[in-house]
Protein backbone atom coordinates (compact mmCIF):
# COMPACT_ATOMS: atom_id res chain seq x y z
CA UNK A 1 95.47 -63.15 -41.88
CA UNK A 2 94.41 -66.84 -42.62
CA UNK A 3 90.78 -67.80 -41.54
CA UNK A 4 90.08 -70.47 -38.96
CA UNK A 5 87.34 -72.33 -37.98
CA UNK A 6 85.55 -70.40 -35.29
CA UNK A 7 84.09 -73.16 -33.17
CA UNK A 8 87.68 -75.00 -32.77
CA UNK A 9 89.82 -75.06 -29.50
CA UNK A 10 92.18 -71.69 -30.69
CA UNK A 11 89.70 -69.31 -31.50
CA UNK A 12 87.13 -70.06 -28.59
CA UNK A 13 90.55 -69.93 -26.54
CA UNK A 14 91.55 -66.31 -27.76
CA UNK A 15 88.32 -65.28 -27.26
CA UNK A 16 88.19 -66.51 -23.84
CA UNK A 17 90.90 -64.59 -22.99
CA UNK A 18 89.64 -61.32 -24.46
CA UNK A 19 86.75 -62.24 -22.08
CA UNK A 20 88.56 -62.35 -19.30
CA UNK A 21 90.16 -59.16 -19.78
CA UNK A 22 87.33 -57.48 -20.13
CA UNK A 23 85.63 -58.74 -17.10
CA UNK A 24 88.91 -56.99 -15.59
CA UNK A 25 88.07 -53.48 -17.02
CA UNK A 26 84.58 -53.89 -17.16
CA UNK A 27 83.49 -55.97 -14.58
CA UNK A 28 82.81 -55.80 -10.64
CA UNK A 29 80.22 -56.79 -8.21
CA UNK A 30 77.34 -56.22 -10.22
CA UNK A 31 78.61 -57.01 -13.84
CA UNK A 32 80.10 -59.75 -15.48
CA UNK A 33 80.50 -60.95 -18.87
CA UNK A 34 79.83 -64.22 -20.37
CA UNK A 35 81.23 -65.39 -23.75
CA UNK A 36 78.66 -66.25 -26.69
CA UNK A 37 79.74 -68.56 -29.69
CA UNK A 38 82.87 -66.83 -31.89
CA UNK A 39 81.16 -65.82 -34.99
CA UNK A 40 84.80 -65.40 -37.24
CA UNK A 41 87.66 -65.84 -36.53
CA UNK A 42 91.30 -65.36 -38.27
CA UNK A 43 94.97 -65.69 -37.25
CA UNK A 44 98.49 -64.36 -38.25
CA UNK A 45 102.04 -65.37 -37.50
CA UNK A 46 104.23 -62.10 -36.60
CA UNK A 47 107.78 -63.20 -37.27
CA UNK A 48 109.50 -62.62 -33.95
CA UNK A 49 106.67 -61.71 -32.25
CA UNK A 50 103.83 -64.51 -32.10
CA UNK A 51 100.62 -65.06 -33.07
CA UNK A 52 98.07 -62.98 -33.52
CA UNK A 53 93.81 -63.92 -33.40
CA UNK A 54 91.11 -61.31 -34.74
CA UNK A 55 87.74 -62.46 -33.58
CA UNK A 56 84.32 -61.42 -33.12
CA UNK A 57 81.73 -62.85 -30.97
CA UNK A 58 79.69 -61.28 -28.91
CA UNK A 59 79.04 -60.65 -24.74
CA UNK A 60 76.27 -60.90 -22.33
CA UNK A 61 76.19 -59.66 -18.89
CA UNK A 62 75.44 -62.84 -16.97
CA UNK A 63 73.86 -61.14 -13.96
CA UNK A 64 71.68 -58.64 -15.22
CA UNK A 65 69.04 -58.59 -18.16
CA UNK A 66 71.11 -56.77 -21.27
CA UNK A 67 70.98 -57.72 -24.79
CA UNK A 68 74.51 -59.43 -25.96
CA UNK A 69 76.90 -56.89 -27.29
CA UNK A 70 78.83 -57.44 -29.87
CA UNK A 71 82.78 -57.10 -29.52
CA UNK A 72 85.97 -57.27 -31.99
CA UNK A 73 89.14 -58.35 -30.00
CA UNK A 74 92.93 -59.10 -31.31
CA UNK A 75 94.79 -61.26 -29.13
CA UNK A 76 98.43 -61.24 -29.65
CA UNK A 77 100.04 -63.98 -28.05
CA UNK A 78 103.93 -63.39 -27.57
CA UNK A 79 105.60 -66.82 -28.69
CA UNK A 80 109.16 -65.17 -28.12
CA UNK A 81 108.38 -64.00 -24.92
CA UNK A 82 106.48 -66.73 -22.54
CA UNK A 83 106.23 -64.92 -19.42
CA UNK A 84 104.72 -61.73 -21.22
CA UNK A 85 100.83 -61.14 -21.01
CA UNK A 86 99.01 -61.19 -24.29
CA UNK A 87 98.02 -58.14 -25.83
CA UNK A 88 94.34 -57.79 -26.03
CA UNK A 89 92.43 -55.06 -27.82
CA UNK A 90 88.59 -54.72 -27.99
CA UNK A 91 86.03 -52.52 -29.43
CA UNK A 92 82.24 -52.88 -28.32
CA UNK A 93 79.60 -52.15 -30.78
CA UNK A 94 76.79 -50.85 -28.25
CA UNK A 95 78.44 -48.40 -25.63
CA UNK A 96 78.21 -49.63 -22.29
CA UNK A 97 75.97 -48.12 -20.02
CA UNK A 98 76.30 -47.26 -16.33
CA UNK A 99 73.07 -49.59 -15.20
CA UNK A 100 74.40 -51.30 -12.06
CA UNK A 101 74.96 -47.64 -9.76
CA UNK A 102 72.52 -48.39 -7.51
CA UNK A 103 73.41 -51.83 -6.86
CA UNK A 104 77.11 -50.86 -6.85
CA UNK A 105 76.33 -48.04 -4.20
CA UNK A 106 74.34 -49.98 -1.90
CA UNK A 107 77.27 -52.91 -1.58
CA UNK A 108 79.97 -50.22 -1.38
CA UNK A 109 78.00 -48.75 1.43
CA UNK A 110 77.28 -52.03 3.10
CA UNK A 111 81.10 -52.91 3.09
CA UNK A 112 82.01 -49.75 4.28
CA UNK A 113 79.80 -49.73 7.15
CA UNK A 114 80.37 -53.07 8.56
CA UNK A 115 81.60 -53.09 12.47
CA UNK A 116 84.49 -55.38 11.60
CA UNK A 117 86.08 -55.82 8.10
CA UNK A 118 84.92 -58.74 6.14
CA UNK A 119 86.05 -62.42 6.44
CA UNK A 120 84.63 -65.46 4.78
CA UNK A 121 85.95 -68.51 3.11
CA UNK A 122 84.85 -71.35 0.77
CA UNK A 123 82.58 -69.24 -1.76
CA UNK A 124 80.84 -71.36 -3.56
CA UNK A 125 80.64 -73.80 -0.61
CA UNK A 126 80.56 -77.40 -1.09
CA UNK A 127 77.16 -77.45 -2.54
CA UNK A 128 77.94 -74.66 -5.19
CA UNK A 129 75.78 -72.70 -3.01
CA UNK A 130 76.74 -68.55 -2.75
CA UNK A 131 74.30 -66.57 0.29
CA UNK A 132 72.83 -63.42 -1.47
CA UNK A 133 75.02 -60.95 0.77
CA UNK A 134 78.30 -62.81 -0.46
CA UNK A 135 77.46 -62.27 -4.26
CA UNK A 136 78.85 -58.96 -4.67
CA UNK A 137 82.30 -60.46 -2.84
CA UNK A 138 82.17 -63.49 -5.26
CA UNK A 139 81.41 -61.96 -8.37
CA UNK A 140 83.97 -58.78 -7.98
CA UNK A 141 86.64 -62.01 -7.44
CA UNK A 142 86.15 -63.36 -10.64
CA UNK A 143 86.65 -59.60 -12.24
CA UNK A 144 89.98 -60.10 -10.48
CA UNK A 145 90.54 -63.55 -11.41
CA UNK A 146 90.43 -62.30 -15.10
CA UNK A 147 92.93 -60.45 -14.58
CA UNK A 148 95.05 -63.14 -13.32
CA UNK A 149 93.73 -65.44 -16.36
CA UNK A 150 94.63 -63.07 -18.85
CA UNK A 151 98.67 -62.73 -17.34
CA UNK A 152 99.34 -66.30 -17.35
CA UNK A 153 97.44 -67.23 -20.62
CA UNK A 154 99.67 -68.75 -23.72
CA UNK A 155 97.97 -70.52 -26.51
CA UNK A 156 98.08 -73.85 -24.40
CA UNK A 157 96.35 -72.77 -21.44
CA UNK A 158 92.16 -72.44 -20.60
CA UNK A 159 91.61 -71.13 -17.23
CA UNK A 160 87.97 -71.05 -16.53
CA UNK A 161 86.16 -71.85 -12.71
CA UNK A 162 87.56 -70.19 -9.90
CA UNK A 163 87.00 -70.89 -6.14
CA UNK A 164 87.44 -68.39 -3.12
CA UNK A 165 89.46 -69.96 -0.46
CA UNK A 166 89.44 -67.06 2.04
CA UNK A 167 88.69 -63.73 1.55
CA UNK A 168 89.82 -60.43 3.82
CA UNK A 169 88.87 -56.70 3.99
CA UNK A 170 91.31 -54.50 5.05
CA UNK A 171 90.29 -51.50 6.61
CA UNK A 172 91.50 -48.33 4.92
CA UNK A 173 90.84 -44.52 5.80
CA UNK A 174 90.27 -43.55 2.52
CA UNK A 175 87.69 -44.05 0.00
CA UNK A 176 88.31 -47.34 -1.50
CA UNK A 177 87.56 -51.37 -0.82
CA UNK A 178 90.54 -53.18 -0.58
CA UNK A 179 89.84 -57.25 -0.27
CA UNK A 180 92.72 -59.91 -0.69
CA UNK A 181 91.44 -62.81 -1.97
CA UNK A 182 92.97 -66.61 -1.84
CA UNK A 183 91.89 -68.05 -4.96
CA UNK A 184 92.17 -71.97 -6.43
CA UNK A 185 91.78 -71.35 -10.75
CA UNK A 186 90.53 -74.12 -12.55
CA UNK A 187 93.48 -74.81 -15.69
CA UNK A 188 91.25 -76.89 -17.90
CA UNK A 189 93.80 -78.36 -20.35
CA UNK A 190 96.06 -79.70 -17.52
CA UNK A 191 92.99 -79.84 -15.14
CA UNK A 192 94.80 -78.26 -12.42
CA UNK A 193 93.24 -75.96 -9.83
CA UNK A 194 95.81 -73.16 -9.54
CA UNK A 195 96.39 -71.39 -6.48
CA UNK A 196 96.18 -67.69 -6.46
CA UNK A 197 96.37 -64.75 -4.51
CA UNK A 198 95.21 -61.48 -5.65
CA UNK A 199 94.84 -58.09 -3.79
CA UNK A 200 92.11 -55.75 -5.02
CA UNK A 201 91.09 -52.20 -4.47
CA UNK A 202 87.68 -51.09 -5.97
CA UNK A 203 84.98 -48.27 -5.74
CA UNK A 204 82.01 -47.46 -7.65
CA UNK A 205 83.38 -45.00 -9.61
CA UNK A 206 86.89 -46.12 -10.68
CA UNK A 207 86.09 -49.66 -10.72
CA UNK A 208 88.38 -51.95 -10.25
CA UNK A 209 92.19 -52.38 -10.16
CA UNK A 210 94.51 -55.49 -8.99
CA UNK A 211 97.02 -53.78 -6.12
CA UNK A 212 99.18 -57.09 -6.49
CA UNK A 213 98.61 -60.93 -7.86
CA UNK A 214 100.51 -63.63 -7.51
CA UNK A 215 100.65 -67.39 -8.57
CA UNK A 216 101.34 -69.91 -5.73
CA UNK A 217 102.88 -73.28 -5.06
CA UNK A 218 100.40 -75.43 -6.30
CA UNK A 219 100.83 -78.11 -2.62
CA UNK A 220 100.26 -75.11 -0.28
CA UNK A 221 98.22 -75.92 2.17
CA UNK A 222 98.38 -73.00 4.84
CA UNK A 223 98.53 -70.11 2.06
CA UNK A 224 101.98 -68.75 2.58
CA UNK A 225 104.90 -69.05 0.21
């Protein structure tokens, strides 16, 4: 393992990554995870493999008053393999605690009672502007957008804003929220805003999980492939 700077583009990238990932295990519509500075950082060339980034920083729940936690991640980024995910490992110092139940239960219950399954588009709107009752929506689809991040990330991307386009619940007889979002992902080295759609089932107590995702045509104006 060489040491690199910790404040330069490929560690703050690596780390962004391991971010995003765990905003997909660890997030939802009352948690999400914000990256603090990269405190050391240090990377290795696998022959026939890739690169490979060991860094610590540390995370704070942007939406609710926590202290930062620390974290260790290793991001392996597969330079034979293009199309494969990295591989991200983590390890929290402070075990996380269950502190967003009631919140989580109260939107769970509000989506599950509604007359007519949920439909909304263009979250932020124009203004940046999100209505309190459309927070939960927004904030579980950039959980799911990390998810997406962290699949198509290579050690020349940075995906970082993402924008709802339309948003659908589908009614289901069983337990679980299902909402299919239509995404636009901001790619900040080629400052593209990626089209994505990604298909999400969640409840309070398994969290969340991504039912399908899929890039789109970048021109794609009606949302179909």
């Amino acid at each position: 393992m060489e040491s690199i700077n910790p404040s330069h583009y490929p560690a703050s990238r690596a780390a962004g990554v391991a971010v995003d990932y765990i905003n997909y295990k660890l997030g939802g519509p009352n948690r999400l995870f914000e990256q603090q500075p990269v405190t050391s950082a240090s990377k290795e060339s696998i022959a026939g493999v890739g690169n490979k980034y060991r860094l610590t920083f540390a995370i704070k729940d942007s939406l609710n008053e926590q202290s930062p936690i620390t974290c260790t991640a290793e991001v392996i980024y597969y330079t034979s393999d293009q199309h494969k995910p990295p591989k991200v490992t983590f390890t929290l110092q402070t075990a996380l605690q269950n502190y967003t139940a009631a919140k989580d239960k109260e939107f769970y219950n509000r989506m599950k009672n509604l007359s007519e399954p949920l439909v909304a588009d263009n979250i932020p709107d124009n203004y940046g502007n999100v209505t309190p009752d459309m927070e939960p929506v927004w904030h579980l689809a950039l959980a799911a957008a990390g998810y997406a991040k962290w699949q198509y990330s290579t050690e020349g991307t940075f995906f970082r804003m993402a924008v709802i386009k339309e948003v659908k619940q589908l009614k289901r007889q069983d337990h679980i929220l299902e909402f299919h979002y239509d995404m636009l992902i901001h790619e900040m080295v080629s400052q593209e805003m990626v089209p994505w759609r990604i298909e999400t089932l969640w409840d309070p107590a398994e969290g969340l999980k991504i039912q399908h995702q899929q890039k789109l045509p970048k021109h794609n104006p009606d949302g179909n492939n």
